[in-house]
Protein backbone atom coordinates (compact mmCIF):
# COMPACT_ATOMS: atom_id res chain seq x y z
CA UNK A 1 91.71 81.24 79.00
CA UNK A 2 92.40 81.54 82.34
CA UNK A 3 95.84 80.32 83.93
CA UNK A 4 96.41 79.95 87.87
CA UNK A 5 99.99 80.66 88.71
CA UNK A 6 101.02 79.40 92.68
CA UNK A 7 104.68 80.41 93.00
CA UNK A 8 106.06 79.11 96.44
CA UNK A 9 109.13 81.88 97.55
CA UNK A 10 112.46 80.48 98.68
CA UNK A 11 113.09 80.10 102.65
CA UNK A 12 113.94 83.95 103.91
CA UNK A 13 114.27 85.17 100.47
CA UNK A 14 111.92 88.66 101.68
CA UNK A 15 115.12 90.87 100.57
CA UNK A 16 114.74 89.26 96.91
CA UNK A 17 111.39 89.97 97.25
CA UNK A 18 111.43 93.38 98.17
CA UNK A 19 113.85 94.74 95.95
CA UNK A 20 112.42 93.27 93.23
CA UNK A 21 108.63 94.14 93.67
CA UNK A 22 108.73 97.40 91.55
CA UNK A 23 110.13 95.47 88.63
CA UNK A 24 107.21 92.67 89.32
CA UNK A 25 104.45 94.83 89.46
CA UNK A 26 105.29 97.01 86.69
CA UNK A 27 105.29 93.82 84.29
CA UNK A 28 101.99 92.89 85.80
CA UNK A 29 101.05 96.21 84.48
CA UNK A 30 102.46 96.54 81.33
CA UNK A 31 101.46 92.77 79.94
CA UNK A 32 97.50 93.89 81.10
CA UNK A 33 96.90 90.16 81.33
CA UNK A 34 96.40 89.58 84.98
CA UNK A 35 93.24 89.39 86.38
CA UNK A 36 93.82 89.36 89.93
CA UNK A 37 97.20 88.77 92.13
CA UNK A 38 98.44 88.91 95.71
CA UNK A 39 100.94 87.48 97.71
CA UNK A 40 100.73 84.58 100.32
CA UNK A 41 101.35 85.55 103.46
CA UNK A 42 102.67 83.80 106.93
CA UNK A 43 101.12 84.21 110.28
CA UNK A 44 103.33 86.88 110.91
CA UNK A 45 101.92 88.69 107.54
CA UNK A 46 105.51 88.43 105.98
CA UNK A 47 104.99 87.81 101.82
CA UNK A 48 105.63 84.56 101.31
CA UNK A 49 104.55 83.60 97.67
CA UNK A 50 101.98 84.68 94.81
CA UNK A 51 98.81 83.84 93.59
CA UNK A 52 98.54 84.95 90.34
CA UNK A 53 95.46 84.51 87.41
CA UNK A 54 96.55 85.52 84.31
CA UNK A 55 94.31 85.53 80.72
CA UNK A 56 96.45 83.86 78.10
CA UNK A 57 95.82 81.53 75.18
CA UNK A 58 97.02 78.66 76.52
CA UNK A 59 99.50 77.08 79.20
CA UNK A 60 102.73 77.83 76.76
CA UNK A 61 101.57 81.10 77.08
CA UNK A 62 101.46 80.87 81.18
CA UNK A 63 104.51 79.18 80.84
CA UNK A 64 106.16 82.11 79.29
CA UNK A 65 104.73 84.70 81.19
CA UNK A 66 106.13 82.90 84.16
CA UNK A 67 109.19 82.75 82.36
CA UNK A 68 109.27 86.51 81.83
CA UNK A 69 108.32 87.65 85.22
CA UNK A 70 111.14 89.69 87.18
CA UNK A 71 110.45 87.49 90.23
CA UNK A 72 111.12 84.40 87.97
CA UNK A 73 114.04 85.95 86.93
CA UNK A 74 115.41 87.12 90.46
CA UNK A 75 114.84 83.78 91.25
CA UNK A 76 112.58 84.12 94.07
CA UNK A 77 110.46 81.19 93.76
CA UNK A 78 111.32 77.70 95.39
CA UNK A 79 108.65 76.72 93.00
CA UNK A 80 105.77 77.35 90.41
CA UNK A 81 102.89 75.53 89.41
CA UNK A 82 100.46 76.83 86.63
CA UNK A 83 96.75 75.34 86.38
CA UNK A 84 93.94 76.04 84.04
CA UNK A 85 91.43 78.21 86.31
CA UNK A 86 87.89 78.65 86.11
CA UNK A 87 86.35 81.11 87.85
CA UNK A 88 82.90 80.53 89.49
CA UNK A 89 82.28 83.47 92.14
């Protein structure tokens, strides 16, 4: 089941961002259950959150990967919100 994770960064928080990106995008790799990901970006093409789909069971299971994600942990986000996603095109 798909999951759409929209994870809104904290006000000038690019540093966090940045030095914890490796950490990010190796648990991306290493849980194989995204299915696409990228960041939001401003005007001035600084990152300024994530769009991430993930394939989980259900939203507990979102929840969790959320949870687990270094840029969760680092405390990056000012906030998260996880819908059920269906993808048409």
């Amino acid at each position: 089941m798909l999951y759409c994770l929209v994870c809104i960064d904290r006000e000038n928080s690019i540093e966090t961002r940045m030095q914890n990106r490796e950490d990010h995008l190796k648990y991306v790799a290493e849980t194989n259950v995204v299915k696409f990901a990228g960041p939001f970006l401003s005007e001035e093409d600084t990152m300024i959150g994530s769009l991430i789909v993930i394939d989980v069971d259900n939203k507990e299971a979102a929840e969790l990967w959320s949870k687990n994600d270094p840029y969760k942990k680092a405390d990056l986000f000012q906030r998260t919100e996880i819908f059920k996603f269906k993808h048409l095109i």
